[in-house]
C-alpha atoms as a PDB file:
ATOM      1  CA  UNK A   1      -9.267  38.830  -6.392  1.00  0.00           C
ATOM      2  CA  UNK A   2      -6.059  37.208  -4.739  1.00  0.00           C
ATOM      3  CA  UNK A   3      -4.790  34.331  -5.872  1.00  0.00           C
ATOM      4  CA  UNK A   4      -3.974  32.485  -2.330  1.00  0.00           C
ATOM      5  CA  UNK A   5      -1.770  29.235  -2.383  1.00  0.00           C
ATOM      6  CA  UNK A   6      -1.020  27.350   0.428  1.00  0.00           C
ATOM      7  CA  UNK A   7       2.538  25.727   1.016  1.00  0.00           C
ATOM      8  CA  UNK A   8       2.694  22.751   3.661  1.00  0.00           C
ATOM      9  CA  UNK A   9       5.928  24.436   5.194  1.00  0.00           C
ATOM     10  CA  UNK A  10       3.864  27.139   6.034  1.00  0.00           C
ATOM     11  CA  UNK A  11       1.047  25.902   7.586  1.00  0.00           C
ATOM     12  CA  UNK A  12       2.285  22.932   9.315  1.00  0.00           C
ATOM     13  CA  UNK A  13       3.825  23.104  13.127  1.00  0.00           C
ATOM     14  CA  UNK A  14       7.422  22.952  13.242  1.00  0.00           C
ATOM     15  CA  UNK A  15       6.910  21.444  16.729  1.00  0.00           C
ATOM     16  CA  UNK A  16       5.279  18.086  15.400  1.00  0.00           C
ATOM     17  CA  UNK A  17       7.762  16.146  14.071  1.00  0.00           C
ATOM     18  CA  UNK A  18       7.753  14.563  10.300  1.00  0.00           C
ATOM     19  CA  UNK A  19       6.668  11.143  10.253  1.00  0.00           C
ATOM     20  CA  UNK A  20       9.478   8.179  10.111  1.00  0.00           C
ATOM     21  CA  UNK A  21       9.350   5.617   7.342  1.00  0.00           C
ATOM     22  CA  UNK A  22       8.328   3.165   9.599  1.00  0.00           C
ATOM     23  CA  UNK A  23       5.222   5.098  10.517  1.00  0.00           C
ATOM     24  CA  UNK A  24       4.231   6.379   6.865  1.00  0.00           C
ATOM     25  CA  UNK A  25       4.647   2.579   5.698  1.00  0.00           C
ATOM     26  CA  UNK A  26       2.519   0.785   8.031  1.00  0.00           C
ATOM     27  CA  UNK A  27      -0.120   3.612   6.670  1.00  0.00           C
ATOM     28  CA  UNK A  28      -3.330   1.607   4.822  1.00  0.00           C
ATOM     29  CA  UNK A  29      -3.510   1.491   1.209  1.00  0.00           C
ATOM     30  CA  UNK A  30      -6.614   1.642  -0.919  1.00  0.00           C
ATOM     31  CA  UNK A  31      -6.974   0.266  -4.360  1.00  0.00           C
ATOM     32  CA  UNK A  32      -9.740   1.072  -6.283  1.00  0.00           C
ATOM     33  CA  UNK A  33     -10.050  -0.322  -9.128  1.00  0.00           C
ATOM     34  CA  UNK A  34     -12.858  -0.799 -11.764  1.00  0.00           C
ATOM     35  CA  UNK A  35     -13.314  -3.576 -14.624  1.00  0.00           C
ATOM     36  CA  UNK A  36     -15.292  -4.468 -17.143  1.00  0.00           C
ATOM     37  CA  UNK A  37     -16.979  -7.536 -17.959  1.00  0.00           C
ATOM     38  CA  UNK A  38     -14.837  -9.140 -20.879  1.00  0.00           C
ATOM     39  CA  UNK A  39     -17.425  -8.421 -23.352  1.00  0.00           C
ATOM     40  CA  UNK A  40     -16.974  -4.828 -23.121  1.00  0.00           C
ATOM     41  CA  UNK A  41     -13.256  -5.309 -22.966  1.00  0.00           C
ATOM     42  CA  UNK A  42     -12.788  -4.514 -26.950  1.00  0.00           C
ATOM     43  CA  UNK A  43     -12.494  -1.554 -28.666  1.00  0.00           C
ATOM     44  CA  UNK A  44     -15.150  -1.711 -31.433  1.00  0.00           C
ATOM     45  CA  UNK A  45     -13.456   0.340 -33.964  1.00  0.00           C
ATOM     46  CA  UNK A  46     -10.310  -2.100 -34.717  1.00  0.00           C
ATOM     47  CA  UNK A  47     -11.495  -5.362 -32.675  1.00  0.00           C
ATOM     48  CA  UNK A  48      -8.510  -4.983 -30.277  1.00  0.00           C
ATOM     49  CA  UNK A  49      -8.611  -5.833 -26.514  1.00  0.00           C
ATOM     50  CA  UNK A  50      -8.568  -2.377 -24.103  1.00  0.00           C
ATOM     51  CA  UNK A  51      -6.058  -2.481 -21.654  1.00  0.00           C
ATOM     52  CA  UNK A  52      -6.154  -0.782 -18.022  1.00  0.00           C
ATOM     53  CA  UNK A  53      -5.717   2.494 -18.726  1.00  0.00           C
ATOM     54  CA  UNK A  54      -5.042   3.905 -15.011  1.00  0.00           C
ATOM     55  CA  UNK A  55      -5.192   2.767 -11.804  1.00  0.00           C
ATOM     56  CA  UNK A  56      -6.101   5.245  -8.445  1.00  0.00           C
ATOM     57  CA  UNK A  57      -4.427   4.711  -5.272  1.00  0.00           C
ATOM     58  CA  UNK A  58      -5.240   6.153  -2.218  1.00  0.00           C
END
């Protein structure tokens, strides 16, 4: 089996072209984030407070 990999410069069309700053920063953001209630905000093996750990952005 072949290992196939796909590389944006090679697939893309040359023709189209790349997107300004202006255009790729007036794209919407998504923020998804989830919480706990504050109850279930401690870590029960030393009592301390959890902290946000990641956040995913899309």
């Amino acid at each position: 089996m072949h290992k196939i990999e796909a590389v944006a410069e090679n697939v893309t069309d040359r023709k189209i072209p790349d997107p300004t700053t202006e255009e790729i920063s007036s794209l919407i953001v998504e923020i998804i984030e989830y919480d706990l209630p504050e109850e279930e905000k401690v870590y029960p093996q030393c009592e301390e407070h959890l902290h946000v750990m990641s956040k995913e952005t899309k």
